[in-house]
N, C-alpha and C. Protein backbone atom coordinates (compact mmCIF):
# COMPACT_ATOMS: atom_id res chain seq x y z
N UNK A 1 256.16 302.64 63.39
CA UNK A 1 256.17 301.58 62.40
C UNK A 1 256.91 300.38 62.98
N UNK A 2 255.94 299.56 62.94
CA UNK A 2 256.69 298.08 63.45
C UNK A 2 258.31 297.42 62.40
N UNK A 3 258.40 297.80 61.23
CA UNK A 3 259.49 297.49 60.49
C UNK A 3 260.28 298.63 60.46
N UNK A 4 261.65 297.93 60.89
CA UNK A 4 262.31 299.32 60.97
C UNK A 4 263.81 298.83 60.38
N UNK A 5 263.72 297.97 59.80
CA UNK A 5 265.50 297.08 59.23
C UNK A 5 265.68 297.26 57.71
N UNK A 6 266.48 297.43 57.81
CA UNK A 6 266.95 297.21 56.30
C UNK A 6 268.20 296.65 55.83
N UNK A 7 267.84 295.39 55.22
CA UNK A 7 268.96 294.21 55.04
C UNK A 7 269.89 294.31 54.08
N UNK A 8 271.24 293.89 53.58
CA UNK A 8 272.18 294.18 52.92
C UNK A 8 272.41 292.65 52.74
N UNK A 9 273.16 293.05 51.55
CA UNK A 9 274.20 291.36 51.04
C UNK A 9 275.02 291.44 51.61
N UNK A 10 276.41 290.21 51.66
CA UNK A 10 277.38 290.47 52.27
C UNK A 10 278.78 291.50 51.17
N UNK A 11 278.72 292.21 52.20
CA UNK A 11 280.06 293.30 51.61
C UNK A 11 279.35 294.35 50.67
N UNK A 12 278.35 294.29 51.00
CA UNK A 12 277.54 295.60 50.21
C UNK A 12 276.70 296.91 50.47
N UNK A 13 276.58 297.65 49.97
CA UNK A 13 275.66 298.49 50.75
C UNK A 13 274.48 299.11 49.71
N UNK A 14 274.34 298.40 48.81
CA UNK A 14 273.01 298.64 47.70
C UNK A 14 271.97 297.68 48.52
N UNK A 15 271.05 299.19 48.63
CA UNK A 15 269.90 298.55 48.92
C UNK A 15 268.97 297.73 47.95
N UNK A 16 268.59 296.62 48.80
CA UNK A 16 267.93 295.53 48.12
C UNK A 16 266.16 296.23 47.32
N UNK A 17 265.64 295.88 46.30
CA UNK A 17 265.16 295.69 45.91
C UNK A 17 263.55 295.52 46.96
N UNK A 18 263.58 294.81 47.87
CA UNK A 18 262.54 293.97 48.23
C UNK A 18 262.39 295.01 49.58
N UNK A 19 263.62 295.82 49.98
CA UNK A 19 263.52 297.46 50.88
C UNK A 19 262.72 297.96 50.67
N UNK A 20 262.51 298.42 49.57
CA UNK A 20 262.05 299.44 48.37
C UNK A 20 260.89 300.35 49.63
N UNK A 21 260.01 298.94 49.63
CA UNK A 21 258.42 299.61 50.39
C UNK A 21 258.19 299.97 51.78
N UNK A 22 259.80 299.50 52.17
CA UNK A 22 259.97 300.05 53.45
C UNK A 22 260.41 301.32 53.83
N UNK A 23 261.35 301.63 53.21
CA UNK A 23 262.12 303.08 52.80
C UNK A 23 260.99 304.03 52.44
N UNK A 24 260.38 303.31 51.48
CA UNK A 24 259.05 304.41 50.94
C UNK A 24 257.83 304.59 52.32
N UNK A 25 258.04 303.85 53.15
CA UNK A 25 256.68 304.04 53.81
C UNK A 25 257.39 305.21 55.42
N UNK A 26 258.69 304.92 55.64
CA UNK A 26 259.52 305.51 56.33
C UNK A 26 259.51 307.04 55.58
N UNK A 27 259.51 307.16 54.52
CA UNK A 27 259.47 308.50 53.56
C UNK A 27 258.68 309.47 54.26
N UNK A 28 257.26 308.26 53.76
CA UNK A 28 255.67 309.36 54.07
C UNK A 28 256.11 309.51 55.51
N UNK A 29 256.19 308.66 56.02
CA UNK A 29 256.00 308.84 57.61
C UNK A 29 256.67 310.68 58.16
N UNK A 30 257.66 310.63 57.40
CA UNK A 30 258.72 311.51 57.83
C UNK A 30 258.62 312.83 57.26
N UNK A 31 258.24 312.98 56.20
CA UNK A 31 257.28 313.69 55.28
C UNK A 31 256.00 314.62 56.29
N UNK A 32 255.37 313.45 56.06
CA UNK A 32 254.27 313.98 57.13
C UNK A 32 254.04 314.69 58.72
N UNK A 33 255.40 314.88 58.85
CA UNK A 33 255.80 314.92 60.80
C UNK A 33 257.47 316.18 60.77
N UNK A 34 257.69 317.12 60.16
CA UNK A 34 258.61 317.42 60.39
C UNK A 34 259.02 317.48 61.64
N UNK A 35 258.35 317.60 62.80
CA UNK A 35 258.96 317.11 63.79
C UNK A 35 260.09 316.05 64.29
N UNK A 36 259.57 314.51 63.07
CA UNK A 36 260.34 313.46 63.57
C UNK A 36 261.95 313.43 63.26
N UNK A 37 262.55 313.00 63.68
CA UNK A 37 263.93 312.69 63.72
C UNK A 37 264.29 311.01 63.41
N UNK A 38 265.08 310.84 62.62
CA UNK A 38 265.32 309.06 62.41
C UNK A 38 267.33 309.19 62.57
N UNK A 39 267.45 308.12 63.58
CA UNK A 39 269.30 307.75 63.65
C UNK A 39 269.42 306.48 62.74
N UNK A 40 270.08 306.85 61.54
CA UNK A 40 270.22 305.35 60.44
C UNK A 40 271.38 304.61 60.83
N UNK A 41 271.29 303.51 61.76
CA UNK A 41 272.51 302.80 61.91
C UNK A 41 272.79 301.98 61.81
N UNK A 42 273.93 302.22 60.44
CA UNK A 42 274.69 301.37 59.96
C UNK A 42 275.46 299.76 60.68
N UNK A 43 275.13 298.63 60.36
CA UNK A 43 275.90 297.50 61.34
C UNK A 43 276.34 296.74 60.06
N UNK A 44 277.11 295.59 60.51
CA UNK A 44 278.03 294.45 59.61
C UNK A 44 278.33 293.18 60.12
N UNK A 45 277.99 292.68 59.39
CA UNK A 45 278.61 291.24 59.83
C UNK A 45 279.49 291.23 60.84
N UNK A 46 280.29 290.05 61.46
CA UNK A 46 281.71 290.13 62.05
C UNK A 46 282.90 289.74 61.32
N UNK A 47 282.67 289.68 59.91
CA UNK A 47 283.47 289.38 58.94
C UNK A 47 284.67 290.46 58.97
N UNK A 48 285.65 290.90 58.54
CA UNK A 48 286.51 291.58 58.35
C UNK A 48 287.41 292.92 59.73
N UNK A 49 287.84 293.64 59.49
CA UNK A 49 288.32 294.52 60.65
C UNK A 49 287.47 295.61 60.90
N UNK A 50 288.07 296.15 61.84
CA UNK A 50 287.23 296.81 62.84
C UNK A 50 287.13 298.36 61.90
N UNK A 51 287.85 298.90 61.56
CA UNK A 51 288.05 300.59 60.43
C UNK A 51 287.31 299.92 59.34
N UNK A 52 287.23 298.85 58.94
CA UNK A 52 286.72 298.37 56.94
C UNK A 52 285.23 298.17 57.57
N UNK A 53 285.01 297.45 58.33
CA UNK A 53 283.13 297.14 59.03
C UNK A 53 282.20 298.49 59.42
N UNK A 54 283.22 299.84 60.02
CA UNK A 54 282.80 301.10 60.45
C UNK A 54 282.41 301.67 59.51
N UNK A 55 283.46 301.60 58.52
CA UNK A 55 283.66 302.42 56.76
C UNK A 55 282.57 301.65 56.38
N UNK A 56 281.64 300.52 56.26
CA UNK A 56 280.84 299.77 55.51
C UNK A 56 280.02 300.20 56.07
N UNK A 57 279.71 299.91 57.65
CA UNK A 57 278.41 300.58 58.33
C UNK A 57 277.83 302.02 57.82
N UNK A 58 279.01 303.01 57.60
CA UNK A 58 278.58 304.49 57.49
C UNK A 58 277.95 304.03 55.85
N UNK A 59 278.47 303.46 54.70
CA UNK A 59 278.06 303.79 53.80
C UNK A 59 276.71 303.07 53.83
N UNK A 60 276.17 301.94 54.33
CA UNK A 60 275.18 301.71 54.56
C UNK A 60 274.19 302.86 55.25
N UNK A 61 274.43 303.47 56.06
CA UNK A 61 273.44 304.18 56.56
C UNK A 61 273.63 305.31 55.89
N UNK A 62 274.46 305.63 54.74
CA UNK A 62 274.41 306.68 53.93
C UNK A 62 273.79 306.73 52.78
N UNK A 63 273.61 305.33 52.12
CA UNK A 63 272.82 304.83 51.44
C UNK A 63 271.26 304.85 51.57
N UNK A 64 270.71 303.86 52.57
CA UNK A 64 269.21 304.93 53.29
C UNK A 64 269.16 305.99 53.40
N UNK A 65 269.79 307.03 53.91
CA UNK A 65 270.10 308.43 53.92
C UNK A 65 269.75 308.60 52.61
N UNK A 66 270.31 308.47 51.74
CA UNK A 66 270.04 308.62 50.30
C UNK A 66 268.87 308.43 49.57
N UNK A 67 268.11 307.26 49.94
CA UNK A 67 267.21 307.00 49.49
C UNK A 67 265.68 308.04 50.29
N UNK A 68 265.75 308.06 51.32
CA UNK A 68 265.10 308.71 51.77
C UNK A 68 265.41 309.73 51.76
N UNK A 69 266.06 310.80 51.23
CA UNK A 69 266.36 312.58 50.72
C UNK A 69 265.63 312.36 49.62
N UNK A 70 265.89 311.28 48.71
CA UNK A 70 265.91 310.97 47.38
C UNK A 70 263.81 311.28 47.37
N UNK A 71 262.97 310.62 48.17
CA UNK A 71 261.51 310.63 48.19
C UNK A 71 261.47 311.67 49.00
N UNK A 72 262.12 312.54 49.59
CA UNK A 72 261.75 313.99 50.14
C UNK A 72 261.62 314.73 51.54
N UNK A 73 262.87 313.33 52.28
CA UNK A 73 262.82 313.47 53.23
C UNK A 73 263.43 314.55 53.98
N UNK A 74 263.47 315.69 54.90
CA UNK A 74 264.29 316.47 54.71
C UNK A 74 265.64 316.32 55.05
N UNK A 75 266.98 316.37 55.47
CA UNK A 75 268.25 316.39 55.68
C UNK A 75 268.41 315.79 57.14
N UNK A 76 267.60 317.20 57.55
CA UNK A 76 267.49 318.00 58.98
C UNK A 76 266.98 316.76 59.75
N UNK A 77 266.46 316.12 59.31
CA UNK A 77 265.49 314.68 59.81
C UNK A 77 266.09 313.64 60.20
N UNK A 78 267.42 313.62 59.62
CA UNK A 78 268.01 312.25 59.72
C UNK A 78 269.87 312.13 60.13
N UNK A 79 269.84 311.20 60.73
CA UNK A 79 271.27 311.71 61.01
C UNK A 79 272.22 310.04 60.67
N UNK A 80 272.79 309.84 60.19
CA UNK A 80 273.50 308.38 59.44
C UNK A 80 274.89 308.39 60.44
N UNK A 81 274.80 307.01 61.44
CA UNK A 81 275.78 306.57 61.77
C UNK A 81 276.20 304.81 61.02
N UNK A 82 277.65 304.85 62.37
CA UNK A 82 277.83 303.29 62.11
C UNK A 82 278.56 302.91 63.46
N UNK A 83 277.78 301.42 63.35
CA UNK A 83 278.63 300.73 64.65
C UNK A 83 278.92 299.72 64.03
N UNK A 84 279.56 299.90 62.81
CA UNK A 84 280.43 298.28 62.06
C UNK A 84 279.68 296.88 62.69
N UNK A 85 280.50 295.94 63.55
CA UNK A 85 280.51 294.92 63.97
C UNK A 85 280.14 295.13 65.54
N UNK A 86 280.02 296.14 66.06
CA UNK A 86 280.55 296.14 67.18
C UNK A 86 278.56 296.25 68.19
N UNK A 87 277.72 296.03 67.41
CA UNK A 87 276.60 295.73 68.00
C UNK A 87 275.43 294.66 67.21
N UNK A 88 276.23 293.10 67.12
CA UNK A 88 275.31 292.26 66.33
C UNK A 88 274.16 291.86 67.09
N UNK A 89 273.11 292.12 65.78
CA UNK A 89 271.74 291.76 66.42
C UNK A 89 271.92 290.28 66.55
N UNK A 90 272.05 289.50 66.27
CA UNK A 90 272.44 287.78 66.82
C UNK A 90 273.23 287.66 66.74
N UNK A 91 273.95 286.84 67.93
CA UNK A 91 275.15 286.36 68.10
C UNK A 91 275.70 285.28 67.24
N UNK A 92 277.06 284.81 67.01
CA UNK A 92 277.15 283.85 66.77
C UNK A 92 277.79 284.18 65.05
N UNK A 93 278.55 283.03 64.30
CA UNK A 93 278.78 283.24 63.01
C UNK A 93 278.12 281.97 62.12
N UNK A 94 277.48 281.65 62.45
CA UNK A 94 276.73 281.28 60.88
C UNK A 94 276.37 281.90 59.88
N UNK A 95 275.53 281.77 58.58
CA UNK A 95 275.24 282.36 57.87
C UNK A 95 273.87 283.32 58.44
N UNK A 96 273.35 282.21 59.49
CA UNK A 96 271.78 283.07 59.64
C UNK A 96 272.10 283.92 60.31
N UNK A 97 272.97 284.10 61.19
CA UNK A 97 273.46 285.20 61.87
C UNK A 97 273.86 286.36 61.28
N UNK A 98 275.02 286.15 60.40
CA UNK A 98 275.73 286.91 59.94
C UNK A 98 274.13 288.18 59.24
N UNK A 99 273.44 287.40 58.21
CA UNK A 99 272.51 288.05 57.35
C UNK A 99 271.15 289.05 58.12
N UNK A 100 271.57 288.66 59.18
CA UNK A 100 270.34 289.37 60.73
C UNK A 100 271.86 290.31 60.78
N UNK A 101 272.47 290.80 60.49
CA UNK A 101 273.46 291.34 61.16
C UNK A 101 274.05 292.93 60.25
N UNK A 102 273.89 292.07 58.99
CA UNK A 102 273.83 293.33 57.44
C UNK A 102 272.80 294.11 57.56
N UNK A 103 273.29 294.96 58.51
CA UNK A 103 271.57 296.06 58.56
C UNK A 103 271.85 297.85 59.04
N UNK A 104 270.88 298.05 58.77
CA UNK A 104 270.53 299.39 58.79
C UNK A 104 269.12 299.82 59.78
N UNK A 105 269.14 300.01 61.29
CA UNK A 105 268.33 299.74 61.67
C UNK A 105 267.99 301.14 61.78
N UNK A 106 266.61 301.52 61.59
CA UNK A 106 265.68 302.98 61.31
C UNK A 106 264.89 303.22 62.74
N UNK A 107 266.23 304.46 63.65
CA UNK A 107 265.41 304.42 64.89
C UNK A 107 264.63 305.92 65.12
N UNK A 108 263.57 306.01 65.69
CA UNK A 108 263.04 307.53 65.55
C UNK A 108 262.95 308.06 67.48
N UNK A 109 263.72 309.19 67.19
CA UNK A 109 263.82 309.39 68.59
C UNK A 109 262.97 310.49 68.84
């Protein structure tokens, strides 16, 4: 699957609304393949410290985790990390940065 992100507000880890059909299509996928394996990892802005961005990352990728058990994914399938701040997909602190940066990226190994 070419989409594999899932975006956050800042300082949050409720998934958005507008996710929804991505999570769900990541579901079937995973559903359909017990074979596959997905690493949910958690990232953050560069806003705040290095333990509070890690702690945000994990609940983000615990959150997908969630949602996808939640449509039937199995456990065994998925494994939820976090690399806080410490791997931004764009550099730099603006806002456009920062919001490329609130993510949960869905990798299948």
């Amino acid at each position: 699957m070419k989409e594999r992100i899932v975006y956050f507000d800042f300082d949050s880890f409720v998934i958005r609304i507008e996710a929804r059909p991505l999570i769900e299509a990541h579901a079937r996928r995973l559903r359909a393949d017990a074979k596959l394996r997905v690493a949910l990892e958690g990232h953050t802005d560069e806003r705040g410290g290095r333990e509070y961005n890690l702690g945000l990352g994990q609940k983000r990728a615990d959150a997908v985790r969630k949602a996808l058990s939640l449509l039937g994914v199995a456990d065994t399938q998925m494994e939820a990390v976090s690399f806080g701040k410490e791997k931004p997909a764009v550099p730099g602190n603006s806002e456009a940065a920062m919001q490329e940066n609130r993510r949960v990226e869905i990798n299948y190994r």
